[in-house]
Protein backbone atom coordinates (compact mmCIF):
# COMPACT_ATOMS: atom_id res chain seq x y z
CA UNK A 1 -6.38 18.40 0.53
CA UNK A 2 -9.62 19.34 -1.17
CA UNK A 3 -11.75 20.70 1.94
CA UNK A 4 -15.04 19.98 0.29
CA UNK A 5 -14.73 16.59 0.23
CA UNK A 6 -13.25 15.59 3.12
CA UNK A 7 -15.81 13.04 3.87
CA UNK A 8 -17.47 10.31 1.93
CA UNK A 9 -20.15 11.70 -0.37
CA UNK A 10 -23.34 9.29 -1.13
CA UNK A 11 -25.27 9.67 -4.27
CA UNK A 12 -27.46 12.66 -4.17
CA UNK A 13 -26.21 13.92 -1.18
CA UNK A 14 -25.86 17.40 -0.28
CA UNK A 15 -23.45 18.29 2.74
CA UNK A 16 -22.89 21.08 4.85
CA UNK A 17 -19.06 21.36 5.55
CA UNK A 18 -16.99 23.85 7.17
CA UNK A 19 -20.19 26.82 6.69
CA UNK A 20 -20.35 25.70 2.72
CA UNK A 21 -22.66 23.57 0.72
CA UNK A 22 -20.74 20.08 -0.48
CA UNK A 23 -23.06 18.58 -3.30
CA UNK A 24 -22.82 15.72 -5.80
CA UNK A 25 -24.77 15.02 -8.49
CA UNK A 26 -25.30 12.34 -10.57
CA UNK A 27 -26.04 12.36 -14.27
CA UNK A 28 -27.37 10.01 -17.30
CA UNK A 29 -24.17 8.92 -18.89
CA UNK A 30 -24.88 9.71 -22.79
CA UNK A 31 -23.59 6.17 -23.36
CA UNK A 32 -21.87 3.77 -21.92
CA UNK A 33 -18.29 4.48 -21.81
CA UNK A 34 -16.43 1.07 -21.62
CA UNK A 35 -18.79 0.82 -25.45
CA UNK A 36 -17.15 3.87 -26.44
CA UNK A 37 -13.52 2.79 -25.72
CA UNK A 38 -13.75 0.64 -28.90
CA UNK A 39 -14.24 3.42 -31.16
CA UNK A 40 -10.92 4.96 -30.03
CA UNK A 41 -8.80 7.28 -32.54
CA UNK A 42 -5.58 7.82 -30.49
CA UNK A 43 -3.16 11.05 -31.54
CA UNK A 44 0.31 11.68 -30.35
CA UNK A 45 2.81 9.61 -29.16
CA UNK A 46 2.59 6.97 -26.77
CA UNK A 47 2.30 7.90 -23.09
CA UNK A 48 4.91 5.11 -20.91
CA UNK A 49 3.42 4.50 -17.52
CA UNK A 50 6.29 2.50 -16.32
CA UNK A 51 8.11 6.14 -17.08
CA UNK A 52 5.71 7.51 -15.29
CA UNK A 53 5.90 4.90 -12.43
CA UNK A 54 9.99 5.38 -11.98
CA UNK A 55 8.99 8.92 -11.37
CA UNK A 56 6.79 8.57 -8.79
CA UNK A 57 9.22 6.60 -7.43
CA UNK A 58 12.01 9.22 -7.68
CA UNK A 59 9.84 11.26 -5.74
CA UNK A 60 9.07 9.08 -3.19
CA UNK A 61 12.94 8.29 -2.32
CA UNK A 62 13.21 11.76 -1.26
CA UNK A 63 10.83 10.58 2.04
CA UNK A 64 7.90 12.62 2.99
CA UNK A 65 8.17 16.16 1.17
CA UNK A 66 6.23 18.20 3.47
CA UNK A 67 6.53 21.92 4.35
CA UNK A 68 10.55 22.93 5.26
CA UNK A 69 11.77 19.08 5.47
CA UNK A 70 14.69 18.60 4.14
CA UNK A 71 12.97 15.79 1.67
CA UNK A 72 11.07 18.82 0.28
CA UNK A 73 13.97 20.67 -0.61
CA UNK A 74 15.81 17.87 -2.18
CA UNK A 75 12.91 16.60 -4.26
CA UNK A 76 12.60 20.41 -5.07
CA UNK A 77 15.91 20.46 -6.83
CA UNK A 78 15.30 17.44 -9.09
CA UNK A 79 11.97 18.24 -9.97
CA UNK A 80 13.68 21.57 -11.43
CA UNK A 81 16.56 19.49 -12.83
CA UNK A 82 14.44 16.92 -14.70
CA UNK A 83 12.22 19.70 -16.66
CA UNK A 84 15.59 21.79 -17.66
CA UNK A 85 17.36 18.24 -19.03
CA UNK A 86 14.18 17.63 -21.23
CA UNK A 87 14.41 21.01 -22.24
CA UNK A 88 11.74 23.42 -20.45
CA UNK A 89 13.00 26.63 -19.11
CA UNK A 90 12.56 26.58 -15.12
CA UNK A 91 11.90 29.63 -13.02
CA UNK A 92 10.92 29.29 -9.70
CA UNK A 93 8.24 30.92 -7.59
CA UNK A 94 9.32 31.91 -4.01
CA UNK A 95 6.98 32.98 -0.91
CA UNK A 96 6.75 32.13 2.70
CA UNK A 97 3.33 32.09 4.05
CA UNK A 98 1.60 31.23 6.71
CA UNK A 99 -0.23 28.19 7.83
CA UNK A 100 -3.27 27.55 9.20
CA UNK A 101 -1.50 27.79 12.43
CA UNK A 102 0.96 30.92 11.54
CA UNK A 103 3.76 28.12 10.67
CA UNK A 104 6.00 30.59 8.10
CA UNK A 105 6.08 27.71 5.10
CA UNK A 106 8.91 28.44 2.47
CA UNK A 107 7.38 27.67 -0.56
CA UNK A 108 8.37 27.45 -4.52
CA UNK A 109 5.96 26.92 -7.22
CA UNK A 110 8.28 25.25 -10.19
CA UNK A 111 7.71 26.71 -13.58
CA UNK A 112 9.01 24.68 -16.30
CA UNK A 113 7.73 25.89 -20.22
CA UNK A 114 7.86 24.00 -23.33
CA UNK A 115 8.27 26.59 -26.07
CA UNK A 116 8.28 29.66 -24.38
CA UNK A 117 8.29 31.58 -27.56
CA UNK A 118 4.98 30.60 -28.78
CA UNK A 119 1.60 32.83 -28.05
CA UNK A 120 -0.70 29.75 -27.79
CA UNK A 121 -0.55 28.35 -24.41
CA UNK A 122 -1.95 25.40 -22.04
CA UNK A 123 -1.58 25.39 -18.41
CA UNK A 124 -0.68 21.67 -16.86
CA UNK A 125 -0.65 21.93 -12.52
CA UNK A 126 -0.10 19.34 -10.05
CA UNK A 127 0.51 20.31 -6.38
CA UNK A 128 4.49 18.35 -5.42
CA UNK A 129 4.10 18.74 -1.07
CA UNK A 130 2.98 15.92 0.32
CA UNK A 131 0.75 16.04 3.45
CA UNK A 132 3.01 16.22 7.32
CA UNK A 133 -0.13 14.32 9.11
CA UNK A 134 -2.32 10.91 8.02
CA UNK A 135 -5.04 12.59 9.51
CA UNK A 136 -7.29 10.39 7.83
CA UNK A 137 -5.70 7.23 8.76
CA UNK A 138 -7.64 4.27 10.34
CA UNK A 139 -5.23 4.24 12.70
CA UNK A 140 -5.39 7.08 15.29
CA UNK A 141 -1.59 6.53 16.79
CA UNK A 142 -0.63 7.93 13.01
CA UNK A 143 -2.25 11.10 12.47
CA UNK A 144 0.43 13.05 13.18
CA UNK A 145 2.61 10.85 10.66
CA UNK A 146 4.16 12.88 7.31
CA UNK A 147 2.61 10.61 4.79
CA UNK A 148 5.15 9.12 1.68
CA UNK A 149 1.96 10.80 -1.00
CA UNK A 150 2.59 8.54 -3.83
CA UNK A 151 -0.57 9.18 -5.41
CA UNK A 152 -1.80 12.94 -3.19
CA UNK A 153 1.64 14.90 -5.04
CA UNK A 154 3.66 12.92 -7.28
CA UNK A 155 1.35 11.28 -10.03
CA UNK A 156 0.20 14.61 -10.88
CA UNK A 157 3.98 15.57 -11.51
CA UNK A 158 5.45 12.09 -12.56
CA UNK A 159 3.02 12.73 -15.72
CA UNK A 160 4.12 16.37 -16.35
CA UNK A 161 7.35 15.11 -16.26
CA UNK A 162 6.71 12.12 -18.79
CA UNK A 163 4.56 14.64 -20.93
CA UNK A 164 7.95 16.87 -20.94
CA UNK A 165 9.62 13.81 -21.94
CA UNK A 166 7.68 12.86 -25.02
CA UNK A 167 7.48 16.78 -25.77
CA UNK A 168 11.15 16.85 -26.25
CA UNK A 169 11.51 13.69 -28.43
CA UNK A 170 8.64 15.46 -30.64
CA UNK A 171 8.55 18.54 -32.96
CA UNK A 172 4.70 18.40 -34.07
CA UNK A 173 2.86 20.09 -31.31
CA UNK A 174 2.88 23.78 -32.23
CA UNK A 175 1.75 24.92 -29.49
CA UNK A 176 3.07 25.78 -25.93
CA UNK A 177 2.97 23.96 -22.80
CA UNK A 178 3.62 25.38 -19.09
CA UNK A 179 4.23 23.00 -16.31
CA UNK A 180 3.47 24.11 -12.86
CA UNK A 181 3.74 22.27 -9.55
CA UNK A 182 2.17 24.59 -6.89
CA UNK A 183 3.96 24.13 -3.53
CA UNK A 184 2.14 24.31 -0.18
CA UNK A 185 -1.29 22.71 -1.22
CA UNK A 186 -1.86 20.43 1.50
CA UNK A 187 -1.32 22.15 4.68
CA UNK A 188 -4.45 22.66 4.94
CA UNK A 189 -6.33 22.70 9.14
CA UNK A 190 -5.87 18.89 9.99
CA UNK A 191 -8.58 17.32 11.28
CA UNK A 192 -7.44 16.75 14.47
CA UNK A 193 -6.86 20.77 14.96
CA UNK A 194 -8.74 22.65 18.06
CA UNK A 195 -9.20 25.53 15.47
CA UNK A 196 -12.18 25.42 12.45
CA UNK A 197 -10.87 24.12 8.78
CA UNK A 198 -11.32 26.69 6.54
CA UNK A 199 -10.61 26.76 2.31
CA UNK A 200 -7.92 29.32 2.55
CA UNK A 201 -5.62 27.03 4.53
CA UNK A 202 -5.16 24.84 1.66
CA UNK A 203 -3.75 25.24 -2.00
CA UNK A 204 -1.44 28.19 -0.56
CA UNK A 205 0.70 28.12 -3.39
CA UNK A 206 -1.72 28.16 -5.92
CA UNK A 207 -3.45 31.09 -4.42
CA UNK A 208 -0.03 32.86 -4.51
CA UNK A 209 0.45 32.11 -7.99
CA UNK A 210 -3.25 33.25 -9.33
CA UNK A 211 -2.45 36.57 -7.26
CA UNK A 212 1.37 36.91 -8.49
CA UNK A 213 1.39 35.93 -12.09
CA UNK A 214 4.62 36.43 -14.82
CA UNK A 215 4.24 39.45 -16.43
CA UNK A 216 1.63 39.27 -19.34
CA UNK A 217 0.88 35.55 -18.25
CA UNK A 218 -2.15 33.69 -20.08
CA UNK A 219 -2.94 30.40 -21.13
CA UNK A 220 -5.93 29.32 -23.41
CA UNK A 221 -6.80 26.68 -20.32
CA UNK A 222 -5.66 24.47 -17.43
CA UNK A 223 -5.75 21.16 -16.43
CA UNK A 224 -4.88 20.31 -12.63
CA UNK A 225 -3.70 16.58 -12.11
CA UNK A 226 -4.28 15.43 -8.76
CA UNK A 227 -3.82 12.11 -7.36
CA UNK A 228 -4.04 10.36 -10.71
CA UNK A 229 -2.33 7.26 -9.88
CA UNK A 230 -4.58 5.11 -7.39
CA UNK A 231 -6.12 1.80 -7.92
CA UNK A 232 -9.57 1.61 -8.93
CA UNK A 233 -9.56 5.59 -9.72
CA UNK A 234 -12.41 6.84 -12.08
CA UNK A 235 -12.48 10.75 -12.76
CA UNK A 236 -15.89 12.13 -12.61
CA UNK A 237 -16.39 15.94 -14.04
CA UNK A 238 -15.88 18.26 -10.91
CA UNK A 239 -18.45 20.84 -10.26
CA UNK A 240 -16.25 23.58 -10.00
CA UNK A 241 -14.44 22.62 -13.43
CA UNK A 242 -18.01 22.82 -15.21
CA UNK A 243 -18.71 26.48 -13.22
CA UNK A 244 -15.69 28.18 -14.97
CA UNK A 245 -14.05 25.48 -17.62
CA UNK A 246 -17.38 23.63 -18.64
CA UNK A 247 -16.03 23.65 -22.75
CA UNK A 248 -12.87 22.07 -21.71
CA UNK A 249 -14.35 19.37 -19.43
CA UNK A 250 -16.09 18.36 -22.07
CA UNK A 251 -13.10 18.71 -24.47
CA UNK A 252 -10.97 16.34 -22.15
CA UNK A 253 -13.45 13.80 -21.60
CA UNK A 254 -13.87 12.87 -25.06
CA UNK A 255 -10.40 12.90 -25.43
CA UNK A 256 -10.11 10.19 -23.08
CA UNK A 257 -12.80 8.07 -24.91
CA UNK A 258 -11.14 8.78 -28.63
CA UNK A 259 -7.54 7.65 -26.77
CA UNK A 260 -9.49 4.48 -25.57
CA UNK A 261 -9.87 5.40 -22.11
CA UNK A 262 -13.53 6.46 -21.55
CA UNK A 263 -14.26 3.91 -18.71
CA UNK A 264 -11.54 6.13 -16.41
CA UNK A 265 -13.76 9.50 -17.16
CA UNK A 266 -17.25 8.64 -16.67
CA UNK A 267 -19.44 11.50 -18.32
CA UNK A 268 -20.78 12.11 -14.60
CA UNK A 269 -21.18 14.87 -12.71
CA UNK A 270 -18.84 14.88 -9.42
CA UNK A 271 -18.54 16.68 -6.00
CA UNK A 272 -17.48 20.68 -5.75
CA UNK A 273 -13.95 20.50 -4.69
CA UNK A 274 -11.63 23.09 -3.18
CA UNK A 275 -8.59 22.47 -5.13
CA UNK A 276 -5.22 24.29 -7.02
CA UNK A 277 -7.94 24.90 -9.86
CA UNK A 278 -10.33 27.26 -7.45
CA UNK A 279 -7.92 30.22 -7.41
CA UNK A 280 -7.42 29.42 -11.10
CA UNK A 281 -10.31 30.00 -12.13
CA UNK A 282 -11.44 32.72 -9.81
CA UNK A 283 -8.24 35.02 -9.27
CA UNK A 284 -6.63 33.72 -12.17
CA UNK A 285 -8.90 34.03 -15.01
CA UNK A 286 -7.73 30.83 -16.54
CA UNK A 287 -10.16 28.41 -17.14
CA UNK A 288 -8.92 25.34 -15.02
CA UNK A 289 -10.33 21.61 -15.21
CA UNK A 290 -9.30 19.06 -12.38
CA UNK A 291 -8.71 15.80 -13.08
CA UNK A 292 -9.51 14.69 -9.94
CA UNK A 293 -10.88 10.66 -8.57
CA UNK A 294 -14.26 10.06 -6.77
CA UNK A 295 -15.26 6.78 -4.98
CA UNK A 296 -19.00 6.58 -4.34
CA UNK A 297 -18.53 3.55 -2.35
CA UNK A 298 -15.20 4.19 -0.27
CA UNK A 299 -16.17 4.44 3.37
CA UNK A 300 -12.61 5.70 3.98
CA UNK A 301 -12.56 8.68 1.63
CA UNK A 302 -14.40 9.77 -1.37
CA UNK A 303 -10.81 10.49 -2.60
CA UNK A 304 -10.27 6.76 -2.38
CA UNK A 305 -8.69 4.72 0.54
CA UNK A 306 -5.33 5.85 0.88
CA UNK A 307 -5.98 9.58 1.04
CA UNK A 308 -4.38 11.35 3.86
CA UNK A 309 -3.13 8.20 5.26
CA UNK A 310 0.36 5.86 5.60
CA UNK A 311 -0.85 3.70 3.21
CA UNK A 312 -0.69 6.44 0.68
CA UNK A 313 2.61 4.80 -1.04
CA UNK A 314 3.97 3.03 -4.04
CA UNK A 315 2.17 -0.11 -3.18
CA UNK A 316 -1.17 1.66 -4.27
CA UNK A 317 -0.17 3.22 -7.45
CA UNK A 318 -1.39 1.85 -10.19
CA UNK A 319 0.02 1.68 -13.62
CA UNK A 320 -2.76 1.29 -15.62
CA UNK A 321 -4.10 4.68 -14.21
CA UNK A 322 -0.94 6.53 -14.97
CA UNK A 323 -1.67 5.07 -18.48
CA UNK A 324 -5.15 6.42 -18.57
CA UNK A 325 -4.75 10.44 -17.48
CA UNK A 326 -1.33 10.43 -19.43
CA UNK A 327 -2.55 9.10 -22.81
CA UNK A 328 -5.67 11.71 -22.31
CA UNK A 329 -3.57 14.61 -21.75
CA UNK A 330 -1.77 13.52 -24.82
CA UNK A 331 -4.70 13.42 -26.93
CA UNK A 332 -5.55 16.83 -25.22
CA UNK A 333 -2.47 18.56 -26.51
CA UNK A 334 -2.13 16.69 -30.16
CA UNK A 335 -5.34 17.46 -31.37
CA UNK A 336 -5.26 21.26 -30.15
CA UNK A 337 -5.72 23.45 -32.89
């Protein structure tokens, strides 16, 4: 996932990868953020990580979920089934295309929207395939092995789907909320592949979407979650996020310091990452922030040390991250006006 950072980034460093320019930047912090966690003024209800965890889980139990497997189709129907019982309406999304390799992928992007009557909309994404090779993997016997993607597919929908939860047990928010799980994000060139990587092979169902919205579709903004559950994550503001969504960034990053949970979102500049959020912004029209983790100092990945490897399982998640992206998307969506 995420061609432009596929390998470790250093600080300052500016990469050429796959014919495009890969940069990171760093900038001054305006303050400290752990100092800032202490002047915290939550809103909204109380985000439950271990809910958050058990859903991960669910997904998880359904195997690998890659491309046609028949763990993709079954964690298909209960994604569907656990936004209808906490009361979204569902539609689904379906399209075969191609892989990088022609491979005809049947794919579903999963709708589910929280007051479908109302004008004022927000856009929350997470991509719910999980990756058919641990290319990345230290180990070179494995990367051909489907990986379990515990953190790279279901965080990002374990929080929708504890966000849906709370949204049904409260009548505040006025606004509405659309739930989206792209399909068919991360079969994307593999690294071991005789042919050239190249961005279109990756976030294919997000591209589809941008191109094929509902009829009279818009949303005031998106935010992509993507692997939001890993130990030791921080979320630095991604470069393509400030091109298109820079106000919302900004918005969401002070939300997680007034919910308590600045030291997760640095105010740092990150990487330029193809991502769900790319066609977004760029086909789309929708401004489209993703919250998205950056490593400086993993050798294995900038992305962290289980990405695109076996090791990317339950073992890795961490609860108190969970915690920190759900209880800023809350404060996100309470204190819109």
């Amino acid at each position: 996932m995420k061609t432009s950072m596929k390998i470790t980034l250093t600080l300052a460093a500016i990469l050429l990868v796959g014919g495009g320019l890969l940069t990171y930047h760093r900038t001054k912090a305006a303050a400290d953020t752990t100092d800032t966690d202490t002047l915290a003024t939550p809103a909204g209800p109380t985000f439950n990580a271990d809910s958050a965890f058990a859903f991960v889980k669910a997904q998880c139990d359904f195997g690998p979920r890659d491309m046609n497997s028949t763990g993709h189709e079954a964690c298909r129907k209960w994604i569907v089934e656990k936004f209808k019982a906490y009361g979204c309406k569902v539609t689904e999304q379906k399209a075969d295309l191609k892989g990088y390799n022609g491979t005809l992928l049947h794919s579903t992007n999963i709708m589910a929207s929280y007051k479908p009557e109302a004008t004022t909309r927000l856009l929350l994404c997470a991509h719910w395939d999980s990756r058919p090779w641990a290319d990345n993997d230290p180990d070179s016997t494995k990367h051909r092995t489907p990986i379990l993607a515990a953190n790279d597919a279901a965080s990002g929908v374990a929080v929708m789907l504890e966000i849906a939860r709370l949204l049904q047990k409260d009548s505040t928010l006025n606004i509405g909320v659309d739930f989206v799980c792209f399909d068919a994000e991360d079969w994307g060139t593999p690294q071991w592949a005789s042919v050239p990587d190249s961005e279109s092979s990756w976030a294919l169902g997000a591209q589809y979407f941008a191109s094929n919205l509902p009829q009279g579709y818009e949303a005031r903004y998106g935010i992509l979650l993507d692997m939001v559950g890993g130990q030791g994550a921080k979320f630095y503001q991604e470069g393509v996020s400030k091109k298109y969504a820079a106000a919302y960034v900004d918005r969401i990053w002070q939300a997680a310091q007034a919910a308590g949970y600045g030291s997760y979102f640095p105010m740092q500049d990150g990487g330029f990452i193809t991502d769900d959020h790319v066609p977004l912004n760029e086909k789309a029209g929708i401004p489209t922030v993703d919250i998205i983790p950056y490593y400086p100092d993993c050798r294995q990945s900038s992305f962290g040390p289980t990405w695109h490897t076996v090791s990317d399982d339950l073992d890795h998640i961490d609860r108190n991250t969970l915690k920190a992206v759900g209880q800023t998307i809350v404060q996100v969506l309470w204190t819109e006006q």
